[in-house]
C-alpha atoms as a PDB file:
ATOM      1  CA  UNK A   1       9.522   4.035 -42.614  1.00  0.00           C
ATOM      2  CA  UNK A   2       9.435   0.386 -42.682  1.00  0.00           C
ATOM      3  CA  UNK A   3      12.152  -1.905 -43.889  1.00  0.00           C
ATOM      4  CA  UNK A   4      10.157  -3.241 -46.487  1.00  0.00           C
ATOM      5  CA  UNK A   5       8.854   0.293 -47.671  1.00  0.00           C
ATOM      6  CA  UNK A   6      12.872   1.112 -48.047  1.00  0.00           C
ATOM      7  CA  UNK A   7      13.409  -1.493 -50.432  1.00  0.00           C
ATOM      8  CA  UNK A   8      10.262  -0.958 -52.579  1.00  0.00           C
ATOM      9  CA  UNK A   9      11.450   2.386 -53.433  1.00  0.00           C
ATOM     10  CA  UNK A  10      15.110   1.713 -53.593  1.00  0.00           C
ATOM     11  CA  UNK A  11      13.635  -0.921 -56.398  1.00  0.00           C
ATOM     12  CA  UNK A  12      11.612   1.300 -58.059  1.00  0.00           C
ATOM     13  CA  UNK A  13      14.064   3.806 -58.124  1.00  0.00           C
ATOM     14  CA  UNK A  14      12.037   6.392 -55.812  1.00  0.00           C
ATOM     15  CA  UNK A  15      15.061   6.507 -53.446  1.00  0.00           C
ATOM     16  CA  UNK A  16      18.827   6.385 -54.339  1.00  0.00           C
ATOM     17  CA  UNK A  17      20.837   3.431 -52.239  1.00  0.00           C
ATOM     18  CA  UNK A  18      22.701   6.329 -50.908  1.00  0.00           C
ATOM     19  CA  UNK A  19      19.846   7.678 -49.176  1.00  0.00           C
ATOM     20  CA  UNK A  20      17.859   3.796 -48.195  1.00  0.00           C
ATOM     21  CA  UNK A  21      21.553   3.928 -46.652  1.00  0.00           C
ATOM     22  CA  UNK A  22      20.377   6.718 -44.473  1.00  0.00           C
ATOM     23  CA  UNK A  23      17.193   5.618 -43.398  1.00  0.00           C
ATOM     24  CA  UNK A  24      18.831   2.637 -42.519  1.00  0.00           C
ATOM     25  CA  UNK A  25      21.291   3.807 -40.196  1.00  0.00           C
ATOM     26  CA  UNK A  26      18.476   5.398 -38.321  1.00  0.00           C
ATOM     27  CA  UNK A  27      16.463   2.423 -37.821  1.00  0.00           C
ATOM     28  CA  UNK A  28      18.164   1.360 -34.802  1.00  0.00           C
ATOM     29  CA  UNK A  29      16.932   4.284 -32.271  1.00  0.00           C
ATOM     30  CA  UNK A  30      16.570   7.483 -32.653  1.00  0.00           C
ATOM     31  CA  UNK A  31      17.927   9.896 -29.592  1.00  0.00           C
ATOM     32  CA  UNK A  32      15.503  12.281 -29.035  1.00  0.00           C
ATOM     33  CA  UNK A  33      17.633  13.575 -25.895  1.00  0.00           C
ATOM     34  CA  UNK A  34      15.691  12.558 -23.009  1.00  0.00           C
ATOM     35  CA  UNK A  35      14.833   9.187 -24.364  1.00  0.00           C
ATOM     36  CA  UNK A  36      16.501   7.002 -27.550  1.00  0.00           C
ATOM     37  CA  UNK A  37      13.139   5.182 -29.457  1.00  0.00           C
ATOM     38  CA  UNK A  38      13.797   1.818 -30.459  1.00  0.00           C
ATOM     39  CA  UNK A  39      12.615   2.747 -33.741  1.00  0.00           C
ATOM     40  CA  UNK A  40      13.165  -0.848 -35.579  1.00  0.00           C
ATOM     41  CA  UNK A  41      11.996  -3.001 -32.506  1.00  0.00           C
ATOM     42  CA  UNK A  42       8.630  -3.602 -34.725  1.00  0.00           C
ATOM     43  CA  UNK A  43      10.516  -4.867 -37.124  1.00  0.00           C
ATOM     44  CA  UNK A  44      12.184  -6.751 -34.785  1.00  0.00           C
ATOM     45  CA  UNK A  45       9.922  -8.261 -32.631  1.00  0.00           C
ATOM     46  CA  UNK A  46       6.455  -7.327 -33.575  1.00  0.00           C
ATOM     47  CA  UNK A  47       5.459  -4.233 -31.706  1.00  0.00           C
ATOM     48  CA  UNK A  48       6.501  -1.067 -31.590  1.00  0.00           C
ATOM     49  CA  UNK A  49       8.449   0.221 -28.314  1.00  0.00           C
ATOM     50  CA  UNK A  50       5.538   1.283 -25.414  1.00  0.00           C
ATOM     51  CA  UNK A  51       6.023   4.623 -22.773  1.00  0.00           C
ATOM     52  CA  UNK A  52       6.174   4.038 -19.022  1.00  0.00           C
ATOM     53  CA  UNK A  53       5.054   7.122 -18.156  1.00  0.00           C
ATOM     54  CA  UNK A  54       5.791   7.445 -14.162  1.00  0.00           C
ATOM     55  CA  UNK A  55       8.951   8.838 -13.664  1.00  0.00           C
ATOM     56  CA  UNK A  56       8.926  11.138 -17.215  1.00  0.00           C
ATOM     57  CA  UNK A  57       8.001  14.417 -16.996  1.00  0.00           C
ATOM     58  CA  UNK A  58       5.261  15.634 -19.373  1.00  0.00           C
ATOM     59  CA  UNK A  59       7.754  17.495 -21.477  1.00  0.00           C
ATOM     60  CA  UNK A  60       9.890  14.101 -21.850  1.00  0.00           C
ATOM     61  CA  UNK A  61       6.621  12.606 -22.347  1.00  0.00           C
ATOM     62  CA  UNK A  62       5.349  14.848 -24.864  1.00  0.00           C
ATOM     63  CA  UNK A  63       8.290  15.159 -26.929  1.00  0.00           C
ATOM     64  CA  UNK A  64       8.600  10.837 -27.253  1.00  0.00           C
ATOM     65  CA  UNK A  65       5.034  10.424 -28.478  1.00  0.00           C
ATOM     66  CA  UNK A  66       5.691  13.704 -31.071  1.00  0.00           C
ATOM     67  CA  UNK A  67       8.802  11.733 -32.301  1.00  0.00           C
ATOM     68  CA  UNK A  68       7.005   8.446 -32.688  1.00  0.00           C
ATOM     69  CA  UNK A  69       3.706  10.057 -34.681  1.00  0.00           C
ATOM     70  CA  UNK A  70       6.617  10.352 -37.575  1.00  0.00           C
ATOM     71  CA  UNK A  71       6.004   6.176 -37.644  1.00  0.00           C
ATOM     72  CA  UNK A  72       3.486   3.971 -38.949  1.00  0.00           C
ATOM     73  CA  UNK A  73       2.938   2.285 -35.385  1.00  0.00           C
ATOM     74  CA  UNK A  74       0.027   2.683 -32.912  1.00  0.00           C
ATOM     75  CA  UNK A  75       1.062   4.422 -29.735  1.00  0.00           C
ATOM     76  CA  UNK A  76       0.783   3.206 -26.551  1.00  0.00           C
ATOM     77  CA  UNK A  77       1.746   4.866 -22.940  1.00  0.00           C
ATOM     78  CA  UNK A  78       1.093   3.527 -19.789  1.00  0.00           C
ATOM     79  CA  UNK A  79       0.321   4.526 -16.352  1.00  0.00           C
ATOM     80  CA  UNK A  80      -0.449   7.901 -17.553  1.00  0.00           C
ATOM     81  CA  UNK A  81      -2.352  10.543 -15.430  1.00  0.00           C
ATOM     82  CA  UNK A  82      -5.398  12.549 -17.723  1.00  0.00           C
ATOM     83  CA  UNK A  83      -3.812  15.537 -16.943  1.00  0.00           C
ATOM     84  CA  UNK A  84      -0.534  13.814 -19.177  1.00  0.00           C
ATOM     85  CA  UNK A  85      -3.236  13.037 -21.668  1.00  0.00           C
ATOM     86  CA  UNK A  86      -4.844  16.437 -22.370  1.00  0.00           C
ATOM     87  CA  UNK A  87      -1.208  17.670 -22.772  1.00  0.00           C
ATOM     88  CA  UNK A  88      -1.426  14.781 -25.342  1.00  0.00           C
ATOM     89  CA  UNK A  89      -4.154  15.763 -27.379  1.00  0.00           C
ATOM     90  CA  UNK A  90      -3.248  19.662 -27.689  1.00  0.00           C
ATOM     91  CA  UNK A  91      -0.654  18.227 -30.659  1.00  0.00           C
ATOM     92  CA  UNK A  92      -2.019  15.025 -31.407  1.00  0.00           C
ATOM     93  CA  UNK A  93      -6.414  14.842 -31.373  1.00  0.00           C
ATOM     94  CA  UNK A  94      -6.276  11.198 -32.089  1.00  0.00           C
ATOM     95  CA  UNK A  95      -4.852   9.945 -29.122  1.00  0.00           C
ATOM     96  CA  UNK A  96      -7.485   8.375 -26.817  1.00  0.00           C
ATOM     97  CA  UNK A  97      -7.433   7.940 -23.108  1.00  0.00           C
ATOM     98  CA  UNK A  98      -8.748   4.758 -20.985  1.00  0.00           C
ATOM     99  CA  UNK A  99      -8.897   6.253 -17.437  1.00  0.00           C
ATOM    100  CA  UNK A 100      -9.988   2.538 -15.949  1.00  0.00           C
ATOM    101  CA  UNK A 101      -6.415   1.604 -17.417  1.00  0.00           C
ATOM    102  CA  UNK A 102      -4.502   4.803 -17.347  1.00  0.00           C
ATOM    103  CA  UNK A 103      -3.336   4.404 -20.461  1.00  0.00           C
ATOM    104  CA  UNK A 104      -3.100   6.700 -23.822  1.00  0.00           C
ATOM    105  CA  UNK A 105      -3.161   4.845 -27.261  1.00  0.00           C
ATOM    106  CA  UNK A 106      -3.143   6.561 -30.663  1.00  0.00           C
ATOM    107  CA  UNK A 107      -3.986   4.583 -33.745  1.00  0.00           C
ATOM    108  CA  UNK A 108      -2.419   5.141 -36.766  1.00  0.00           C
ATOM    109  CA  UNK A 109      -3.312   1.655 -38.773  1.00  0.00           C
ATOM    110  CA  UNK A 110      -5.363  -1.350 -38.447  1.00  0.00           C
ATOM    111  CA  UNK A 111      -3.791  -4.117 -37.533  1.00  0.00           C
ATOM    112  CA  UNK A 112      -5.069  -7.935 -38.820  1.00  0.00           C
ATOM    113  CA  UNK A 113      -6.943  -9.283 -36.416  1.00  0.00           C
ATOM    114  CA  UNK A 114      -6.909 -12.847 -35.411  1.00  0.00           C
ATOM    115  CA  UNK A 115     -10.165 -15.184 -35.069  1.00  0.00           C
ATOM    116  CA  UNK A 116      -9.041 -16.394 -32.160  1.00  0.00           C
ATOM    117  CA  UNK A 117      -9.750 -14.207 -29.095  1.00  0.00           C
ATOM    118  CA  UNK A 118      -8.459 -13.352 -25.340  1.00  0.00           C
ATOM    119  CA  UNK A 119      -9.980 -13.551 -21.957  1.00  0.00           C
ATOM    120  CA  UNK A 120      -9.662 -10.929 -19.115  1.00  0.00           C
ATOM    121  CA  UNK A 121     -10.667 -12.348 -15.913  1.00  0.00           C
ATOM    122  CA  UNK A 122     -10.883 -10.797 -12.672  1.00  0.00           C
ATOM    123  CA  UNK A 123     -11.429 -11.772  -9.646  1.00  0.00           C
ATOM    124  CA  UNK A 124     -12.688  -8.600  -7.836  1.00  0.00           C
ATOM    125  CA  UNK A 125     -14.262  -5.588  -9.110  1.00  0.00           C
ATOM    126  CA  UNK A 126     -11.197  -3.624  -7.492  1.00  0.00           C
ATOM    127  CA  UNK A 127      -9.263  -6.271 -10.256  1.00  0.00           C
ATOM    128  CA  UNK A 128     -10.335  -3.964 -12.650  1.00  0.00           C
ATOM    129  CA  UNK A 129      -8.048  -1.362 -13.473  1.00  0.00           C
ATOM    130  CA  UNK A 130      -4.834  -3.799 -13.804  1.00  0.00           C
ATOM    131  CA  UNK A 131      -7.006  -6.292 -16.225  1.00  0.00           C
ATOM    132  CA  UNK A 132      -7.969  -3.401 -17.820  1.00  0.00           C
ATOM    133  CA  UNK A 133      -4.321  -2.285 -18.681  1.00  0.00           C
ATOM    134  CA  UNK A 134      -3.813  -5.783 -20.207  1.00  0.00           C
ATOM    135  CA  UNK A 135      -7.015  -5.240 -22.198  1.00  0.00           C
ATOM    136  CA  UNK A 136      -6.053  -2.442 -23.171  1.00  0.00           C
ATOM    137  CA  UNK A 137      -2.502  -3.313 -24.426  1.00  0.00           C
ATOM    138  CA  UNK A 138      -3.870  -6.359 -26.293  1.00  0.00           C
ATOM    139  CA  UNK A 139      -6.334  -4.391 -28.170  1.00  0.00           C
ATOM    140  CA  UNK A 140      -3.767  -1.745 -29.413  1.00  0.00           C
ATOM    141  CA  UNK A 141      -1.866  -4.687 -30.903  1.00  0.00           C
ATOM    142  CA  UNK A 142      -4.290  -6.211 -32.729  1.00  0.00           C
ATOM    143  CA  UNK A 143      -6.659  -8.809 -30.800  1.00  0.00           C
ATOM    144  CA  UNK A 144     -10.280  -9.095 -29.975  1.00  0.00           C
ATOM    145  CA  UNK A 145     -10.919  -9.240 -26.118  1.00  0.00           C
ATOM    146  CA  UNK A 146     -13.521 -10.886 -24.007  1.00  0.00           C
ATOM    147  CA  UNK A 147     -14.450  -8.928 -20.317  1.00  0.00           C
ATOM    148  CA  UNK A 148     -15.366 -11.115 -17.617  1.00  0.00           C
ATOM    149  CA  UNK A 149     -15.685  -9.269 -14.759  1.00  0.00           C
ATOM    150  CA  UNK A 150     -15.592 -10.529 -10.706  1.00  0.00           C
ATOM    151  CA  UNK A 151     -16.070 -13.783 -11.104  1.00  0.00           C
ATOM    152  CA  UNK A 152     -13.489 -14.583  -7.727  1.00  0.00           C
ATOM    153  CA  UNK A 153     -13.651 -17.051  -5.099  1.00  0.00           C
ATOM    154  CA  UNK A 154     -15.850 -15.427  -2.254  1.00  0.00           C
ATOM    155  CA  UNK A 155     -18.868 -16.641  -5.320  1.00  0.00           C
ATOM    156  CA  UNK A 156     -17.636 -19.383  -7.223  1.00  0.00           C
ATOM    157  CA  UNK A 157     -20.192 -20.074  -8.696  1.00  0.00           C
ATOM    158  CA  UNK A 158     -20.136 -16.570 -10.779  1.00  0.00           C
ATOM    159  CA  UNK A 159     -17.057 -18.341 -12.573  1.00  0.00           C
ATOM    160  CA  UNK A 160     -19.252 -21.256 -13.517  1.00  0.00           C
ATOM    161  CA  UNK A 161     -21.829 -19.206 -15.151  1.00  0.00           C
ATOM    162  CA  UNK A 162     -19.431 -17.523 -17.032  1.00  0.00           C
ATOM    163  CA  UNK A 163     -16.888 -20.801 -18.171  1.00  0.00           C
ATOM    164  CA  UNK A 164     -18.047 -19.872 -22.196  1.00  0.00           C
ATOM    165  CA  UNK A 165     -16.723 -16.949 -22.460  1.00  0.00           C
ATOM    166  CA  UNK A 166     -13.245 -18.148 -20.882  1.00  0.00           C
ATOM    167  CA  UNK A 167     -13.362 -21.528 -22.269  1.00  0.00           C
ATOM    168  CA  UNK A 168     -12.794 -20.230 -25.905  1.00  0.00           C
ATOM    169  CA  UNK A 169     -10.324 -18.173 -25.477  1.00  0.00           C
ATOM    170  CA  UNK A 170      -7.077 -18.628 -26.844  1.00  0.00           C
ATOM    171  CA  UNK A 171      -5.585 -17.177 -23.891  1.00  0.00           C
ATOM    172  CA  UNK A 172      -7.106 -16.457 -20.585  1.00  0.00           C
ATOM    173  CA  UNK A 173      -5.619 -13.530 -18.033  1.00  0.00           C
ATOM    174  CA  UNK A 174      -6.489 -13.424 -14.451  1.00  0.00           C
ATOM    175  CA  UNK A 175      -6.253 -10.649 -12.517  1.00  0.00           C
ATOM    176  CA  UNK A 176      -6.487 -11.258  -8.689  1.00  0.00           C
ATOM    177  CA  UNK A 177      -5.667  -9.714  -5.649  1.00  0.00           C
ATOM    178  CA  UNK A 178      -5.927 -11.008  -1.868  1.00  0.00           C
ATOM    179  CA  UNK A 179      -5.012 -14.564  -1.631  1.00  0.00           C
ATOM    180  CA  UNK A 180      -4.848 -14.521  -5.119  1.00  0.00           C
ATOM    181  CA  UNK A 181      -6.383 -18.294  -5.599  1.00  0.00           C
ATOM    182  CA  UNK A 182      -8.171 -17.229  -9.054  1.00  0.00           C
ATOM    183  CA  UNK A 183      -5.704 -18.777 -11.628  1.00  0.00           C
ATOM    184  CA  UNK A 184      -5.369 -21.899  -9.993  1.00  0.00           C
ATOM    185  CA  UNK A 185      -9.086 -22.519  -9.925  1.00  0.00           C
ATOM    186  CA  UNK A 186      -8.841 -21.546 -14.013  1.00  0.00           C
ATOM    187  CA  UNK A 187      -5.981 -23.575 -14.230  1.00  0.00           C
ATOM    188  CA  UNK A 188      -7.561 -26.631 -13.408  1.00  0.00           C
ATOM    189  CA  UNK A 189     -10.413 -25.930 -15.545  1.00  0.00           C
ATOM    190  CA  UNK A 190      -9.355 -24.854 -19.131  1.00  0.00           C
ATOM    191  CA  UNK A 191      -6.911 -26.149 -21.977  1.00  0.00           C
ATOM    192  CA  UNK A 192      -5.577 -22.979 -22.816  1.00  0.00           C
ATOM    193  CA  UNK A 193      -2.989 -20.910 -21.466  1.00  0.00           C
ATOM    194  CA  UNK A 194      -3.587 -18.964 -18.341  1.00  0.00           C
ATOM    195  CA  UNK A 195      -1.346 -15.594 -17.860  1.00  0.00           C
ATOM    196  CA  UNK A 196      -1.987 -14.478 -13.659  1.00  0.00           C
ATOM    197  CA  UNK A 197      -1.439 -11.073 -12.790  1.00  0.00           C
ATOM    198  CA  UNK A 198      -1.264 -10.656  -9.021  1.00  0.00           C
ATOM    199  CA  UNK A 199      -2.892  -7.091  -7.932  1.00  0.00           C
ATOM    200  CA  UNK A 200      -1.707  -5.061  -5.086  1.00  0.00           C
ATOM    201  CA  UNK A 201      -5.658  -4.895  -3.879  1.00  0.00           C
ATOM    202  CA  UNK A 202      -6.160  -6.613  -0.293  1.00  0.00           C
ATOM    203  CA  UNK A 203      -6.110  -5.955   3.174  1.00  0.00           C
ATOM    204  CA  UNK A 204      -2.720  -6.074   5.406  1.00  0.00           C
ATOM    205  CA  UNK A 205      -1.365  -9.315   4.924  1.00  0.00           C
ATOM    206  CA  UNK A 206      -1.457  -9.140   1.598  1.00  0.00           C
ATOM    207  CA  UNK A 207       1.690  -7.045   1.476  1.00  0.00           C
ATOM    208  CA  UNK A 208       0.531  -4.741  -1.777  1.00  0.00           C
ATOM    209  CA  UNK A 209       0.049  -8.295  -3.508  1.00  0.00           C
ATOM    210  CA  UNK A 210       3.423 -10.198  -2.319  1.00  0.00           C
ATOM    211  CA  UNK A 211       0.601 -12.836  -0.688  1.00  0.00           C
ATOM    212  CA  UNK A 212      -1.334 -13.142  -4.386  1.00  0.00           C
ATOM    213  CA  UNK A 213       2.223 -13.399  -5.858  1.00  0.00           C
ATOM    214  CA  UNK A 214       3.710 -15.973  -3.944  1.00  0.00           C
ATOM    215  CA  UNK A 215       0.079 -17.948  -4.062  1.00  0.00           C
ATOM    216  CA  UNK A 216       0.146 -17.857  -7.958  1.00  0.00           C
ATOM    217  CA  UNK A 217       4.008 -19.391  -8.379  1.00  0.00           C
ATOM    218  CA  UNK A 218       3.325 -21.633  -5.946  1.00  0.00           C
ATOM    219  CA  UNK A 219      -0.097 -23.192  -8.001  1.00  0.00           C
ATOM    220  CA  UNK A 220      -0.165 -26.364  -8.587  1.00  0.00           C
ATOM    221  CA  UNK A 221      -2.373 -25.951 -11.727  1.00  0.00           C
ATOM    222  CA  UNK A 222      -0.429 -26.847 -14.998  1.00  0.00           C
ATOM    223  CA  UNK A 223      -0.217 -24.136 -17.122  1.00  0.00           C
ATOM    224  CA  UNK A 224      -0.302 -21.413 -15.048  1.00  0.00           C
ATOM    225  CA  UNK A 225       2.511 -18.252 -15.715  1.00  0.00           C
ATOM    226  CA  UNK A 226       2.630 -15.344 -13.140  1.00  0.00           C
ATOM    227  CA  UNK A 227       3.933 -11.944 -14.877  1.00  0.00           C
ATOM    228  CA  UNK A 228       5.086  -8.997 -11.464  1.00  0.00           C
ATOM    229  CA  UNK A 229       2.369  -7.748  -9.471  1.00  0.00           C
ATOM    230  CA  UNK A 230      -0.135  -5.296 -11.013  1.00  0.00           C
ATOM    231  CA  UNK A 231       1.797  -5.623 -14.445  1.00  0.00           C
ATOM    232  CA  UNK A 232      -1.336  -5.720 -16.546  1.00  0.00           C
ATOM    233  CA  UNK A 233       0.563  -4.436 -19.927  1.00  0.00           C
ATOM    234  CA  UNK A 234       2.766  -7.552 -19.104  1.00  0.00           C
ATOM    235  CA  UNK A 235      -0.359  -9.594 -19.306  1.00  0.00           C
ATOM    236  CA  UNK A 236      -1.513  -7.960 -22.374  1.00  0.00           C
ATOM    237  CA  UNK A 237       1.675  -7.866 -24.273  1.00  0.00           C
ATOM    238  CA  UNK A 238       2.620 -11.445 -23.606  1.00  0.00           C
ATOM    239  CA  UNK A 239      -1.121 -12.626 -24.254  1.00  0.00           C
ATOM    240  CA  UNK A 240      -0.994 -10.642 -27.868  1.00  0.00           C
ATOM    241  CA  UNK A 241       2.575 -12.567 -28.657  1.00  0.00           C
ATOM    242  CA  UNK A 242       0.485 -16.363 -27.987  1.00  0.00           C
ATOM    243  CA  UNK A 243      -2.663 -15.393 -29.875  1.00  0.00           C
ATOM    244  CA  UNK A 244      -1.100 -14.213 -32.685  1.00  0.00           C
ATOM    245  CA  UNK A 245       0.748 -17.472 -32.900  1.00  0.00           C
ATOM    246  CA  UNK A 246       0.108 -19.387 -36.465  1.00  0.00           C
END
C-alpha cells in the first residue's frame, strides 16, 4: 500500500491513525526470512526493488516474488533459468518469461509512458541476450524501446543505415563485446546520452569482456558511461531513470 493511499484513507476516515501507524512501520522492508524486501524503495526512488536470481534457490525465489504480488509494483527477476519460471507461474499465471533475456516480469499496473524513447544497440548478434536484459528492464518500468540489432564494426556501414532509429532516442545503449569499439563510434555521432555495456562475448584475449571494458572507459567520445560487463539490467535501469527525466 502506497504512502499516498495511507493518507487518503486515514483522511477519509477508512483507516484509524493507529493502524496508517502500522502500515507505516512496515514500509521500510519486510523480512520474509531468506530475504528483507525493500518494500518503500518505490517510493523512494522510483522503482520497486528487482530479484537477482543466481545464487537463490527456487524456494527463496518463490517465496520473494509471493511476498511482493501483495504490492502494487511490476515484478522483475533477473538471470532466471525457465525452469525458475514455470515454478513461477504454478502461483502466479501472469508472470511472463523473456528467455533471450532470462528474465521474469509480472505486471500488475501500467505505468505512464514517456514520448520520448530508448535505443538498444548491439554490436553482434551474440550482443543480444545482454541488450536484451536492458530492454527488458526498461520496458517493465515504463519506456518505449527501439531494437537495433548488429550493427558493429566488422560492417559499418549497417550502423549508417540504421542512424534514425538511434538518432532519436533519448538514450542510446550499446551492447558490445570483442574490442568493444561500438560506443565510441556512437559517441562521436549522436547528441544524446550513450550507456555501453561491455559483453563477455569474444575470443581469448578478450578476457570474458575485460578487453571491451577497458576499451569503453578508455573512449575518447564525450558522453560515453560504461555500466560492469554484461550488466544489461544496469543499462536498462539507469536508461529508464534519464528518459523519464522532465
Amino acid at each position: 500500500m502506497e504512502v499516498r493511499h495511507i493518507l487518503e484513507k486515514i483522511k477519509d476516515g477508512r483507516l484509524s491513525v493507529e493502524e496508517g501507524i502500522g502500515y507505516f512501520k512496515g514500509l521500510h522492508y519486510l523480512d520474509v526470512g531468506c530475504a528483507k524486501i525493500d518494500t518503500h524503495r518505490e517510493e523512494r526512488v522510483g522503482y520497486p526493488e528487482v530479484i537477482f536470481c543466481p545464487g537463490k534457490t527456487t524456494d527463496q525465489v518463490k517465496t520473494i516474488i509471493q511476498a511482493m504480488l501483495e504490492w502494487d509494483s511490476n515484478i522483475l527477476a533477473t538471470r532466471a533459468s525457465e525452469n525458475l519460471f514455470e515454478e513461477i507461474r504454478t502461483f502466479c499465471p501472469d508472470a511472463v518469461y523473456h528467455p533471450l533475456a532470462r528474465a521474469i516480469t509480472v505486471k500488475k499496473r501500467d505505468i505512464e509512458t514517456p514520448a520520448t524513447y530508448i535505443a538498444v544497440v548491439t554490436a553482434g548478434t551474440s550482443d543480444v541476450p545482454v541488450a536484451e536484459e536492458a530492454a527488458v528492464t526498461a520496458e517493465i518500468f515504463g519506456n518505449r524501446v527501439e531494437r537495433v540489432v548488429d550493427v558493429g564494426v566488422a560492417g559499418i556501414h549497417r550502423l549508417f543505415y540504421n542512424m534514425d532509429a538511434i538518432t532519436g532516442a533519448r538514450v542510446v545503449v550499446v551492447a558490445a563485446g570483442m574490442e568493444g569499439a561500438l560506443p565510441s563510434i556512437i559517441g562521436g555521432l549522436v547528441d544524446k546520452p550513450v550507456i555501453a555495456v561491455p559483453t563477455s562475448v569474444g575470443y581469448g584475449a578478450s578476457f570474458n569482456g575485460l578487453a571491451a571494458l577497458l576499451s569503453m572507459l578508455n573512449s575518447c567520445a564525450s558522453g560515453v558511461c560504461v555500466v560492469n560487463i554484461d550488466n544489461g539490467f544496469g543499462a536498462g535501469y539507469m536508461a529508464s531513470t534519464i528518459n523519464r527525466l522532465t
